[in-house]
Structure formats: structure tokens, C-alpha cells
N, C-alpha and C. Protein backbone atom coordinates (compact mmCIF):
# COMPACT_ATOMS: atom_id res chain seq x y z
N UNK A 1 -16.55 -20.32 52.29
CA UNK A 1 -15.76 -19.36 53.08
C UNK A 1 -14.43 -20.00 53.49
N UNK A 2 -13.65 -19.53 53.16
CA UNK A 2 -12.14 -19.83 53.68
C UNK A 2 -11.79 -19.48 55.20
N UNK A 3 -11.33 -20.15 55.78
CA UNK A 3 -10.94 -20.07 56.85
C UNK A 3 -9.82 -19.89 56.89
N UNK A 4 -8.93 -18.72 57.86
CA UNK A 4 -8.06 -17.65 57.45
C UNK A 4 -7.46 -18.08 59.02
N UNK A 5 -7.62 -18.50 59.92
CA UNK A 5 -6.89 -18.85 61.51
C UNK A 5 -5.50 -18.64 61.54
N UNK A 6 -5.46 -19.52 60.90
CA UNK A 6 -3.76 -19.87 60.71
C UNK A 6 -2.93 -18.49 60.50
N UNK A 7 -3.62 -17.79 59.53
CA UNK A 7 -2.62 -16.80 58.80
C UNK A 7 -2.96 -15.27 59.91
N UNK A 8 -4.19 -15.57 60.41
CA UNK A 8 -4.27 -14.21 61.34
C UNK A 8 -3.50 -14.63 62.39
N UNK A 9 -3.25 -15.94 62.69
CA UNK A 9 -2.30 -15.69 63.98
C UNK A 9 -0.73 -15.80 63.77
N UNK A 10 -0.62 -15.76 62.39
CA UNK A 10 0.65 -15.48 62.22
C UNK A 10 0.95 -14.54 61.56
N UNK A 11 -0.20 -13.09 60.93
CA UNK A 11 0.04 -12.02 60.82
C UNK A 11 -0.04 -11.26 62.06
N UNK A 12 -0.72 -11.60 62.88
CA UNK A 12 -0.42 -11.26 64.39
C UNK A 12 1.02 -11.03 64.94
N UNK A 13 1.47 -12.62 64.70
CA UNK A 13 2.44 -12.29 65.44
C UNK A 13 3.86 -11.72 64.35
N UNK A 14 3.78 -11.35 63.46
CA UNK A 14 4.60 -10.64 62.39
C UNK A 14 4.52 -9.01 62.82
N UNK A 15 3.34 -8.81 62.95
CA UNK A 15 3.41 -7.26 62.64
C UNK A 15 3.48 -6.85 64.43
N UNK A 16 3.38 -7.82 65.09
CA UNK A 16 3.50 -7.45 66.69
C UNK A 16 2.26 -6.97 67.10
N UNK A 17 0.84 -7.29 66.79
CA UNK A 17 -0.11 -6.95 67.54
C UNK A 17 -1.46 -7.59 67.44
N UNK A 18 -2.40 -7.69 68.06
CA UNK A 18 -3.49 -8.67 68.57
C UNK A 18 -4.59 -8.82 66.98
N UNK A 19 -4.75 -10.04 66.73
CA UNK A 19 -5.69 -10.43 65.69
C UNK A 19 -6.92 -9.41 65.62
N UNK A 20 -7.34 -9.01 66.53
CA UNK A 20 -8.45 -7.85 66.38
C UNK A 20 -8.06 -6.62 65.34
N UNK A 21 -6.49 -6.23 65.50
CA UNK A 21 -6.19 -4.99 64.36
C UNK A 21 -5.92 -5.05 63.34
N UNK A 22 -6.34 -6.81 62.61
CA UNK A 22 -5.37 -7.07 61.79
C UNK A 22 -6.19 -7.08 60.66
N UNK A 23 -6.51 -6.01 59.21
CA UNK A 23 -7.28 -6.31 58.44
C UNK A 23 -6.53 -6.91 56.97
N UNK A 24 -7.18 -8.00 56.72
CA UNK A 24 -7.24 -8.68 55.66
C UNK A 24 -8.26 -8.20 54.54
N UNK A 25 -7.25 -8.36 53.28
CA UNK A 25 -8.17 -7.95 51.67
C UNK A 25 -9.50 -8.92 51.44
N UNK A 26 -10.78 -8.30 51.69
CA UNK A 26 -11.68 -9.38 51.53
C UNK A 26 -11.66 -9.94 50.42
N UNK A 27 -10.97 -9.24 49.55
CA UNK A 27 -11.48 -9.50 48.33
C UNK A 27 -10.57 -10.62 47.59
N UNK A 28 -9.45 -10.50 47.98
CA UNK A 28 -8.72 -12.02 48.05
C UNK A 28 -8.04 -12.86 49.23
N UNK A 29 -8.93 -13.49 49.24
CA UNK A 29 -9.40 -14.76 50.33
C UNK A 29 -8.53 -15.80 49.86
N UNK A 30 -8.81 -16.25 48.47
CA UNK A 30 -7.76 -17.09 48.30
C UNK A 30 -6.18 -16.90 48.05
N UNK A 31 -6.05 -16.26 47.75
CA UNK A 31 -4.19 -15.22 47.72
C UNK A 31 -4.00 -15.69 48.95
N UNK A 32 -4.45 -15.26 50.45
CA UNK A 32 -4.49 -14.97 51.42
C UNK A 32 -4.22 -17.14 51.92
N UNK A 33 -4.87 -17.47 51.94
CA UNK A 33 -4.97 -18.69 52.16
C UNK A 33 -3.97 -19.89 51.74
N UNK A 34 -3.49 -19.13 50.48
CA UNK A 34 -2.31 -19.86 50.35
C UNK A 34 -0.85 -19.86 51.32
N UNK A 35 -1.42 -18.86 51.86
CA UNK A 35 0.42 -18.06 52.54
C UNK A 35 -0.21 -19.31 53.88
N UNK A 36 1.01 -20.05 53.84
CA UNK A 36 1.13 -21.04 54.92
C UNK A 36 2.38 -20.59 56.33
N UNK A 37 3.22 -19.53 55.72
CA UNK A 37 4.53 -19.59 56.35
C UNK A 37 4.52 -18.13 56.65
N UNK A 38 5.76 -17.97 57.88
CA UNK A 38 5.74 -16.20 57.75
C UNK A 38 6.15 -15.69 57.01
N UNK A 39 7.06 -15.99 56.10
CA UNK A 39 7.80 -15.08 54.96
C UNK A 39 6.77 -15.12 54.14
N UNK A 40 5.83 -15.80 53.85
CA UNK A 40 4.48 -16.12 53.15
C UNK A 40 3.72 -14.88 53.08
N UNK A 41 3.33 -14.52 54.76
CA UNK A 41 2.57 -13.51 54.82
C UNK A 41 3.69 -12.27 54.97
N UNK A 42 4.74 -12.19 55.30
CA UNK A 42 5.45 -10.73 55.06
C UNK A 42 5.32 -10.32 53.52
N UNK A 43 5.33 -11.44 52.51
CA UNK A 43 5.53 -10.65 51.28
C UNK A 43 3.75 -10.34 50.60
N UNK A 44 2.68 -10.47 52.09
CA UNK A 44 1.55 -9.82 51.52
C UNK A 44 1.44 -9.08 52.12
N UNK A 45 2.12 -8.79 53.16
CA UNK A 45 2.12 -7.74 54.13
C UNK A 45 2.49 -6.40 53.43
N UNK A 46 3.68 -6.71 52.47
CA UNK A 46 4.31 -6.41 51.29
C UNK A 46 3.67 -5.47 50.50
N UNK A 47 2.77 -6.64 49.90
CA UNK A 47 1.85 -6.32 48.59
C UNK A 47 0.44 -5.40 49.12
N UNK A 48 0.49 -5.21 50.52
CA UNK A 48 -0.98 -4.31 51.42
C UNK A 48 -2.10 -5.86 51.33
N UNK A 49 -1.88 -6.45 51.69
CA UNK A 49 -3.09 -7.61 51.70
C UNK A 49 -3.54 -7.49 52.50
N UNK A 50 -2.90 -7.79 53.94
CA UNK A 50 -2.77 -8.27 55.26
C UNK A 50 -2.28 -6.67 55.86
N UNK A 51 -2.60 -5.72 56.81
CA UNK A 51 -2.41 -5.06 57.03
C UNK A 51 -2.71 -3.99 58.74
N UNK A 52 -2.18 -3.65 59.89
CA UNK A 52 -2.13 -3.40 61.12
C UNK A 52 -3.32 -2.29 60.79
N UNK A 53 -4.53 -2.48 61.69
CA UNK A 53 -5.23 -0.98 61.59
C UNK A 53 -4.50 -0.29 62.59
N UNK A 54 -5.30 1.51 62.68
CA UNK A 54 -4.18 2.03 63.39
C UNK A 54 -5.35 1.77 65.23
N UNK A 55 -4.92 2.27 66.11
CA UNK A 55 -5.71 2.50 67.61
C UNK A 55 -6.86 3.20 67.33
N UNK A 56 -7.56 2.76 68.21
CA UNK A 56 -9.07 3.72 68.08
C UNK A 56 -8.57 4.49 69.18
N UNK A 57 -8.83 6.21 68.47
CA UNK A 57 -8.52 6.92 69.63
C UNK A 57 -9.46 7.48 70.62
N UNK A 58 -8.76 7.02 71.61
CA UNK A 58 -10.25 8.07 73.05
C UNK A 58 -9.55 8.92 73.42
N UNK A 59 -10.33 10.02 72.80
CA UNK A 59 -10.02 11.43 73.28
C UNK A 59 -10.68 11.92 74.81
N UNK A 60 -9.43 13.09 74.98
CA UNK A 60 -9.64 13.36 76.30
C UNK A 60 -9.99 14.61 76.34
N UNK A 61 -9.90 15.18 75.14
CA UNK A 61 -10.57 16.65 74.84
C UNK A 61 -11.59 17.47 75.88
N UNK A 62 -13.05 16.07 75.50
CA UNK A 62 -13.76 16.76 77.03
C UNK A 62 -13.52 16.23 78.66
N UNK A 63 -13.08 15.43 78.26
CA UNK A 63 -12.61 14.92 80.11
C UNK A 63 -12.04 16.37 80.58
N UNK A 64 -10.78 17.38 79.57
CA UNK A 64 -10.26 18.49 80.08
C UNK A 64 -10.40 19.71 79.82
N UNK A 65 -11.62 19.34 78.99
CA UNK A 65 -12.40 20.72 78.79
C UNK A 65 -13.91 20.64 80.60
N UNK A 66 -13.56 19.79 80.70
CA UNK A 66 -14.67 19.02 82.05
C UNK A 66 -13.77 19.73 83.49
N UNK A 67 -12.76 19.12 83.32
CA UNK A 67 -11.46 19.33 84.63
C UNK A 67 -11.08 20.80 84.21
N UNK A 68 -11.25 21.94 83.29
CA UNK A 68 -11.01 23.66 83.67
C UNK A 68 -12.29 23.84 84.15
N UNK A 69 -13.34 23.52 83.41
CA UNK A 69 -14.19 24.12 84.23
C UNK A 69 -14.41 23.81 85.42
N UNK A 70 -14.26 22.67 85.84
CA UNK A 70 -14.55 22.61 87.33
C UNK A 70 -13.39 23.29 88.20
N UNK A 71 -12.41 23.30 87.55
CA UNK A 71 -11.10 24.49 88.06
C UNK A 71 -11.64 26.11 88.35
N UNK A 72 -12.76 26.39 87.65
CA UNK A 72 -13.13 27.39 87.71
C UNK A 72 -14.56 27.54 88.55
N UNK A 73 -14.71 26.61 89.02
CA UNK A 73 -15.76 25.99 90.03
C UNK A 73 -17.30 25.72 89.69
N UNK A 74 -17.02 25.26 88.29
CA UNK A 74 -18.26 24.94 87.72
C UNK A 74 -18.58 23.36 88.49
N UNK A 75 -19.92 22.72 88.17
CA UNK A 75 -20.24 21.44 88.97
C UNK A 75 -19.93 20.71 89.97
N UNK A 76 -19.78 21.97 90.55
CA UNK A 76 -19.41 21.56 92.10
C UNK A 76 -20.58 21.53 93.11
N UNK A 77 -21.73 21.90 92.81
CA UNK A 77 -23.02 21.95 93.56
C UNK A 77 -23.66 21.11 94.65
N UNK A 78 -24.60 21.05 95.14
CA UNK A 78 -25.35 20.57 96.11
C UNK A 78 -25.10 18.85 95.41
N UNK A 79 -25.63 18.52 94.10
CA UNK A 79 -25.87 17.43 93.54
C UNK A 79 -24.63 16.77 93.27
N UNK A 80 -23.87 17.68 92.71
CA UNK A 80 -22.28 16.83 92.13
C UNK A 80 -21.31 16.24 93.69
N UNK A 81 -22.03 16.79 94.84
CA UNK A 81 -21.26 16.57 96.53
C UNK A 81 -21.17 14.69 96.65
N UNK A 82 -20.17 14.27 96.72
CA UNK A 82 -20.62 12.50 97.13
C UNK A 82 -20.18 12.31 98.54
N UNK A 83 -19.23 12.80 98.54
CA UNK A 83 -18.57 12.91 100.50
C UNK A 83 -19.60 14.09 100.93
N UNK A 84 -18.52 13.99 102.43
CA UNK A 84 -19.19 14.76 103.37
C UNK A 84 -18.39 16.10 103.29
N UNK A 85 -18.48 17.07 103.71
CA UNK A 85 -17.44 18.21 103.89
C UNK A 85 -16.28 18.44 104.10
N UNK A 86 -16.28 17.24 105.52
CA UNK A 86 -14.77 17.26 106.41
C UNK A 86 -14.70 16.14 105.00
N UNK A 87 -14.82 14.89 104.48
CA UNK A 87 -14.07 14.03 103.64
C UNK A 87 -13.61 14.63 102.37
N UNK A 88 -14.38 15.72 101.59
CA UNK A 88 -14.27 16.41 100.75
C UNK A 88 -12.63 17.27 100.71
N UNK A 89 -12.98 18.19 101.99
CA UNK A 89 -11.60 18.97 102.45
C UNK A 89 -11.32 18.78 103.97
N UNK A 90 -10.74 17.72 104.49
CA UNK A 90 -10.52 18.03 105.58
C UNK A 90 -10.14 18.93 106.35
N UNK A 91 -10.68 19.68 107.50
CA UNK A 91 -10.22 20.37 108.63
C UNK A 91 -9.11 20.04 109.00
N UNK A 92 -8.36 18.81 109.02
CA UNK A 92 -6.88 19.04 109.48
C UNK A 92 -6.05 19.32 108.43
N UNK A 93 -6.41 18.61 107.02
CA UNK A 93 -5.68 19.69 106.36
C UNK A 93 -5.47 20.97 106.22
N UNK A 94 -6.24 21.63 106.01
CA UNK A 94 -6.59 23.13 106.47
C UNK A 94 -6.11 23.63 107.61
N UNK A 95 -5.98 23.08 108.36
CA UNK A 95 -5.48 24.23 109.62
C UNK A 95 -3.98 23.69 109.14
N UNK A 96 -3.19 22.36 109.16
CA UNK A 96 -1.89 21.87 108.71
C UNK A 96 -1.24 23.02 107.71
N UNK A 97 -2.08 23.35 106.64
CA UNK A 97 -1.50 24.27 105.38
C UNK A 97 -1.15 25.53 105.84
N UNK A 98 -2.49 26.06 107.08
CA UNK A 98 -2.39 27.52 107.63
C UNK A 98 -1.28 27.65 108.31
N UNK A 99 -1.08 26.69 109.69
CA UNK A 99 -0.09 26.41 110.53
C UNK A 99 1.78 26.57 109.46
N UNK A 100 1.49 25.60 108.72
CA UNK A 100 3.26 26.16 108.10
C UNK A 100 3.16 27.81 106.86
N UNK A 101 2.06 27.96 106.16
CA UNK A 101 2.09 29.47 106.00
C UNK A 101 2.47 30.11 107.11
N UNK A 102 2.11 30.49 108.51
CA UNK A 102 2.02 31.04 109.54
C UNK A 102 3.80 30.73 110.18
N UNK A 103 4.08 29.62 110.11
CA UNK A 103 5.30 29.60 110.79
C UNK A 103 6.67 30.09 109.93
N UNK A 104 6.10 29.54 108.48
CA UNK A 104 7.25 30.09 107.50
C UNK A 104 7.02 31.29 107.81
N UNK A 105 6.70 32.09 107.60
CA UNK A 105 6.09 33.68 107.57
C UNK A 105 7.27 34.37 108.70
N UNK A 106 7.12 33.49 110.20
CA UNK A 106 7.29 33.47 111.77
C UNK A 106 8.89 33.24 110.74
N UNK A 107 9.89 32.49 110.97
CA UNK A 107 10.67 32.15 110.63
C UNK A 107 11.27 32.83 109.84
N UNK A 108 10.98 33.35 108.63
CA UNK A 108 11.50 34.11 107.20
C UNK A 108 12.01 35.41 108.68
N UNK A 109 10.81 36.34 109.43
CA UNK A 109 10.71 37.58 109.95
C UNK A 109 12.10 37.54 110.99
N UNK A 110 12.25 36.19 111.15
CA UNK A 110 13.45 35.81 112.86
C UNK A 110 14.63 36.10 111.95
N UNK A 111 14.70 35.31 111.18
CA UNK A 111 15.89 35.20 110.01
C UNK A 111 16.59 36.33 109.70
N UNK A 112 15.70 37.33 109.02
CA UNK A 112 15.52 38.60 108.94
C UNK A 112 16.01 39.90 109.88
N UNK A 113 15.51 39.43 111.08
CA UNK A 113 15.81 40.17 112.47
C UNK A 113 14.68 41.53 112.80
N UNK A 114 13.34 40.75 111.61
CA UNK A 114 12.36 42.19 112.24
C UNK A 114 11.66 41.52 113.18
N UNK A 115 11.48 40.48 113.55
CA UNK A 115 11.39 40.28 115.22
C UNK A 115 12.10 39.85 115.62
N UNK A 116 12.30 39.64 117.03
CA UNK A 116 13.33 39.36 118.24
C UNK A 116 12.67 37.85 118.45
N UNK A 117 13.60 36.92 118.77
CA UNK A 117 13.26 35.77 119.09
C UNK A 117 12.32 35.10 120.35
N UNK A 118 12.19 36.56 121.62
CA UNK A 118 10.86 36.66 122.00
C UNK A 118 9.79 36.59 121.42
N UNK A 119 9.69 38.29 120.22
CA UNK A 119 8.58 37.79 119.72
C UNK A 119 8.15 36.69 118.96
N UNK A 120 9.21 36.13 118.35
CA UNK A 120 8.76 35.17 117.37
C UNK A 120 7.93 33.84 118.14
N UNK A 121 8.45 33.28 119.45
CA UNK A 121 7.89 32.56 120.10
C UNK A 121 6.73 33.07 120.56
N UNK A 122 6.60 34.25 121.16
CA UNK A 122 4.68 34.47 121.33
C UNK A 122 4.20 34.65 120.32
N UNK A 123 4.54 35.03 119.22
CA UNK A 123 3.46 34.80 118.26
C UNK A 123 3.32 33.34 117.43
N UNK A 124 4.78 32.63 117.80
CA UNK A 124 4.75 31.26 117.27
C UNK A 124 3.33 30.34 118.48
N UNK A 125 3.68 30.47 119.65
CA UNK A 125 2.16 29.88 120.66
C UNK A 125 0.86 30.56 120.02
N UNK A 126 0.72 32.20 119.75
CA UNK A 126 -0.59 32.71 119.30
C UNK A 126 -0.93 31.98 118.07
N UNK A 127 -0.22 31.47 117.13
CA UNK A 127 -0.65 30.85 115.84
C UNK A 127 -1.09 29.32 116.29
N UNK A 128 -0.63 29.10 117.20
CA UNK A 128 -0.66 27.44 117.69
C UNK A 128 -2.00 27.45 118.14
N UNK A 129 -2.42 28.84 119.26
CA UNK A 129 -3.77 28.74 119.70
C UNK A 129 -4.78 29.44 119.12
N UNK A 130 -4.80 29.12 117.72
CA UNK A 130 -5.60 30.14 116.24
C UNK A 130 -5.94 31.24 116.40
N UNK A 131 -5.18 32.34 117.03
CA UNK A 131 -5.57 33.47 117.21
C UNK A 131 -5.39 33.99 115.46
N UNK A 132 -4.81 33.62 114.63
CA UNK A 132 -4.85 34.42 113.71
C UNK A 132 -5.12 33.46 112.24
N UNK A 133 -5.93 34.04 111.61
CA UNK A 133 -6.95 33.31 110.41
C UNK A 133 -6.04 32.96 108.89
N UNK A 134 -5.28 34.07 109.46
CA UNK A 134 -4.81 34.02 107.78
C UNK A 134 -2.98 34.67 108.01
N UNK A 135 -2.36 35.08 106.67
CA UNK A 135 -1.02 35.82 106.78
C UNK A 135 -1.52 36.65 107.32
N UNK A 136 -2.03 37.63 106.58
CA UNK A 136 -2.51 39.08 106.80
C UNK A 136 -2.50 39.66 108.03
N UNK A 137 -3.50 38.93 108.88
CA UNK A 137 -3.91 39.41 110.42
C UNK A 137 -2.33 38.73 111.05
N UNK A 138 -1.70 37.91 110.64
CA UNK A 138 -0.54 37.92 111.66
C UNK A 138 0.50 38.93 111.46
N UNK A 139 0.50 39.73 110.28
CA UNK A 139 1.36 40.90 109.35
C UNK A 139 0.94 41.75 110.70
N UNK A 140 -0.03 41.81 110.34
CA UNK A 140 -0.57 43.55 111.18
C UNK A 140 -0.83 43.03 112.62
N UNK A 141 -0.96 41.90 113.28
CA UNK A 141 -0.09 41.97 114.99
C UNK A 141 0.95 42.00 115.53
N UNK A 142 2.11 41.93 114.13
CA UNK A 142 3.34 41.92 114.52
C UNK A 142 4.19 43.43 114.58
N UNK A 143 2.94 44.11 113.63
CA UNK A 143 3.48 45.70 113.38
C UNK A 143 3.02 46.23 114.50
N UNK A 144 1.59 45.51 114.74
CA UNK A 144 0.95 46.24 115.84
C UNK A 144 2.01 46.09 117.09
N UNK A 145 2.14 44.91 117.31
CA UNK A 145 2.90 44.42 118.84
C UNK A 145 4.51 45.13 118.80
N UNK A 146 4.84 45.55 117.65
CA UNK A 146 6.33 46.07 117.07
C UNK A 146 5.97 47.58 117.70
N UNK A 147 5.16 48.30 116.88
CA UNK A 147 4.76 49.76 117.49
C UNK A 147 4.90 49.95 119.08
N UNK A 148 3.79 48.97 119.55
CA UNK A 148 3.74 48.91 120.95
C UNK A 148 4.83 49.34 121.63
N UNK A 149 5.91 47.79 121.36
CA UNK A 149 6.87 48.14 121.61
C UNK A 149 8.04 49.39 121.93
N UNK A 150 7.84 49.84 120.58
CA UNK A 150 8.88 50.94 120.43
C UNK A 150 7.89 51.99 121.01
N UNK A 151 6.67 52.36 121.04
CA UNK A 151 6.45 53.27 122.23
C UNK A 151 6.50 53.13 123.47
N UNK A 152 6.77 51.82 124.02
CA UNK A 152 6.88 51.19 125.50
C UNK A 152 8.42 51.73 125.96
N UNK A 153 9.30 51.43 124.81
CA UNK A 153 10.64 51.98 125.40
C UNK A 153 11.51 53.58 125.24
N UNK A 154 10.47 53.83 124.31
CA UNK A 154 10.09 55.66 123.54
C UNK A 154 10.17 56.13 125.30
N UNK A 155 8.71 55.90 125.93
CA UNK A 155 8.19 55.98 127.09
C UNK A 155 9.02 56.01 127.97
N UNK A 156 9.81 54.95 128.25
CA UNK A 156 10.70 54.52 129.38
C UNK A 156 12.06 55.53 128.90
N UNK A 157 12.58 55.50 127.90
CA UNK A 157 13.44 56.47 127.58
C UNK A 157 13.38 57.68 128.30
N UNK A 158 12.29 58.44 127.60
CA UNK A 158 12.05 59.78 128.05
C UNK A 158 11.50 60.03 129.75
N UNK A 159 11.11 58.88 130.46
CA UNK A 159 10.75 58.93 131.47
C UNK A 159 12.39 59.32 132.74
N UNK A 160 13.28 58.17 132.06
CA UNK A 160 14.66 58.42 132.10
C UNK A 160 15.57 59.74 132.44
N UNK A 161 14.98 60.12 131.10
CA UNK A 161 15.65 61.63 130.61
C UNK A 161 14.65 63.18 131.71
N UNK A 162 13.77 62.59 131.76
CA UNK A 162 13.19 63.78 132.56
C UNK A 162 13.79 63.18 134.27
N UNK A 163 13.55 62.04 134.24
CA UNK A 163 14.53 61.87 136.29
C UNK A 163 15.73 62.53 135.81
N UNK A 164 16.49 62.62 134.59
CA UNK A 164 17.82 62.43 134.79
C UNK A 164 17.79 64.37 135.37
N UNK A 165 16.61 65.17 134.79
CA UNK A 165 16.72 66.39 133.94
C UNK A 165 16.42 67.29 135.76
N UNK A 166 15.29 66.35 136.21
CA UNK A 166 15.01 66.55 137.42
C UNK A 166 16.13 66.08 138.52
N UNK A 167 17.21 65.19 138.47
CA UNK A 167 17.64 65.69 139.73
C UNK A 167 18.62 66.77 139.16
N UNK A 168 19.13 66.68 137.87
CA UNK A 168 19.72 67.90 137.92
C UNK A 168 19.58 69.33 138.08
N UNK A 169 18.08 69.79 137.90
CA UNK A 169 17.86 70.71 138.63
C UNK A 169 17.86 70.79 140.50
N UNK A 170 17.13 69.43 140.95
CA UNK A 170 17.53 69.83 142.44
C UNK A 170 18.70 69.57 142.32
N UNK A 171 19.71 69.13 142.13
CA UNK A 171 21.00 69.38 142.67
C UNK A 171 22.03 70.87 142.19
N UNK A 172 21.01 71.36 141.31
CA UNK A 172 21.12 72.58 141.26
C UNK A 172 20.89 73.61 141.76
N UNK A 173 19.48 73.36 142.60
CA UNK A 173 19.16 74.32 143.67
C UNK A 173 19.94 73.92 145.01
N UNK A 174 19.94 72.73 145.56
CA UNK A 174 20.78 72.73 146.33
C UNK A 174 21.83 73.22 146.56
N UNK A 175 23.12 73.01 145.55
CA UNK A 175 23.83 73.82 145.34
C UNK A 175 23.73 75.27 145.27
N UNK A 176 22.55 75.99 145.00
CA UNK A 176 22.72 77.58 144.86
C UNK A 176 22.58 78.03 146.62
N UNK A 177 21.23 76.82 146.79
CA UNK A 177 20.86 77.05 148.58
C UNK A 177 22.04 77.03 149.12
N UNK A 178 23.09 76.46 149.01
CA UNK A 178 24.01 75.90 150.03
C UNK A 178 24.48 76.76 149.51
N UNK A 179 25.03 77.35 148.67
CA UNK A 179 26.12 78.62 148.35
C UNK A 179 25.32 79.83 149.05
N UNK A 180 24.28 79.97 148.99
CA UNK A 180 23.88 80.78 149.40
C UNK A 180 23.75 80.91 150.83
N UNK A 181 23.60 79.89 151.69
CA UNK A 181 23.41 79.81 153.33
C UNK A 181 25.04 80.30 153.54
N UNK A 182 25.83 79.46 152.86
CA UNK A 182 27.38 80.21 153.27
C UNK A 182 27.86 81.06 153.54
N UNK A 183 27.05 82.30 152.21
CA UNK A 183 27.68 83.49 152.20
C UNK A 183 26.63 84.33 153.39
N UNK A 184 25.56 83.97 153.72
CA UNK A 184 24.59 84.52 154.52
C UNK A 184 25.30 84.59 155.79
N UNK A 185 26.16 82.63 156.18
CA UNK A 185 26.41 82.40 157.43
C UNK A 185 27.53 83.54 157.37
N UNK A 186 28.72 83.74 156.03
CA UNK A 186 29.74 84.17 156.18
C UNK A 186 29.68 85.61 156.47
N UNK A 187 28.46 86.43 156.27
CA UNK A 187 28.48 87.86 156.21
C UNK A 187 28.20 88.29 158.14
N UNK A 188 27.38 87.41 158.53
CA UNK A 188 26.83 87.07 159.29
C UNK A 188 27.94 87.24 160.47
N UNK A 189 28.75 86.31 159.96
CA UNK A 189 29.99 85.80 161.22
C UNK A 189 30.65 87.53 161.13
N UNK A 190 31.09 88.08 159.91
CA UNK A 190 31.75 89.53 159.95
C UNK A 190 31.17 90.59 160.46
N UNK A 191 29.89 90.75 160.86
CA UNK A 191 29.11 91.60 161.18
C UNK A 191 29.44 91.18 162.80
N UNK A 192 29.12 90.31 163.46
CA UNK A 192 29.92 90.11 164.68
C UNK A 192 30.87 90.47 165.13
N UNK A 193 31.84 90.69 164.16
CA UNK A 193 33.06 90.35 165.04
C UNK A 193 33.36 91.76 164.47
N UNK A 194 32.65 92.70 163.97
CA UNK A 194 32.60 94.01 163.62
C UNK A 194 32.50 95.02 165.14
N UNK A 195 31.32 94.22 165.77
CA UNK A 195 30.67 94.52 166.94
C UNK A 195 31.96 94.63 168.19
């Protein structure tokens, strides 16, 4: 058996990669043995003697045929669990993610001008003290608390308009009373002085 050292570590370092990829013609051993030099082995490198295998490939095919399905919430079960719940998904993440949904939301609406910067601060404290779970339920307290509103000052409006409606009638009767005591006093005084 020929011993080949020499020439694998200098077809190694020719073709740029580790003696493990490097296959040699079994079938001439001695060809091979003569090449003392690198130009030696480039011109068998040449001839296919001496030659780079290619990478063994590791496919990832099922690693990501593995990672959709669990996207789709396959093996996620009782057995596949290694943490605990909170380590799994933490609770402060979760409320952290809700909290800026909730404030962007708060913010976009101020920006906007469909709430007043009152409301935006009580409902910016109500989100602080989890009154509300999700977007949704903060959508529909803001329409709700918006309605309110505009019937609170609907209310006060028209409450307005009827004082305004009411003194103008008493100062309408007054006025007729007092025109009227006048001409009573005035007929009154002529009938006297008739006498």
C-alpha cells in the first residue's frame, strides 16, 4: 500500500479544502505517488485523479415542513410543553403588546380629533387599569362615552332653549298684565273725573 500523506495534504491545500473531501483514483496509486510537488498534483488535478467531493447536504426540508405545522398549531400539546406557561408566554409580555395596541389606537383617535384630549386621558388611565381586553371593547366605550356625551349637551341645550322659551312667555304676560292694569287704571281715573 502506498502511502499518499504527502500528496493529500498538498491536494488539500491546492484545491482549498480539508483532506476528508479529497478523493483520489484508487486505481492509480502509483501515478498518484509520484507527484511530489504542487504543480505535480495540479496537473492530476488536471487529468481528474485527485479530485474535491462536493458537501454532504443537510436538508432542512423537514425541519420546515416541522416549523408550518407547528405555525398552524400542530405539537404543541400537554407533552411537547418544557416551560411553564408564564416562561412559555409571559404575562408581561402580553399585557406590554395590549397596552401599546390600546394607546396607539388612543393616540391615532386624538390626532384625528374624534376624541377630545379629556377623553383621551380617561380612557388612556381606563386602559392602564385593564378595564378593556382587547381594541374592540375600547372602540365601542369610546362611541359609547361619545353618544353619552352628545346627549348630555343635546339635554343641556334644549333645557336652555325651553328657560330661554319660558321667560319669554312670562315676560310676555307680564307685559300684557301691565298693559292691561294701565288701561283698567286709565279708564278708571276718566270715569271719576266724569263724576
Amino acid at each position: 500500500m502506498v502511502n499518499l500523506r504527502l500528496r493529500k495534504r498538498l491536494a488539500a491545500s491546492v484545491l482549498k479544502c480539508g483532506k476528508k473531501r479529497l478523493w483520489l483514483d484508487p486505481n492509480e496509486p502509483n501515478e498518484i505517488s509520484l507527484a511530489n510537488s504542487r504543480l505535480s498534483i495540479r496537473k492530476l488535478i488536471k487529468d481528474g485523479l485527485i479530485m474535491k467531493k462536493s458537501i454532504t447536504i443537510h436538508s432542512r426540508s423537514r425541519a420546515r415542513a416541522h416549523e408550518e405545522a407547528k405555525a398552524k398549531g400542530r405539537h404543541t400539546g400537554r407533552g411537547k410543553r418544557r416551560g411553564t406557561k408564564e416562561a412559555r408566554m409571559p404575562t408581561k409580555v402580553l399585557w406590554i403588546r395590549r397596552q401599546r395596541v390600546l394607546r396607539r389606537l388612543l393616540a391615532k383617535y386624538r390626532a384625528a380629533n374624534k376624541i377630545t384630549k379629556q377623553l383621551y386621558h380617561h380612557f388612556y388611565l381606563a386602559s392602564k387599569g385593564n378595564q378593556f381586553k382587547n381594541k374592540r371593547v375600547l372602540i365601542e366605550a369610546i362611541y359609547k362615552k361619545k353618544t353619552e356625551k352628545d346627549k348630555q349637551t343635546q339635554l343641556v341645550k334644549q333645557a336652555e332653549l325651553r328657560r330661554q322659551k319660558n321667560q319669554d312667555t312670562r315676560k310676555r304676560k307680564t307685559d300684557k298684565k301691565f298693559v292691561a292694569d294701565e288701561t283698567t287704571v286709565g279708564t278708571g281715573a276718566t270715569a271719576k273725573a266724569t263724576k
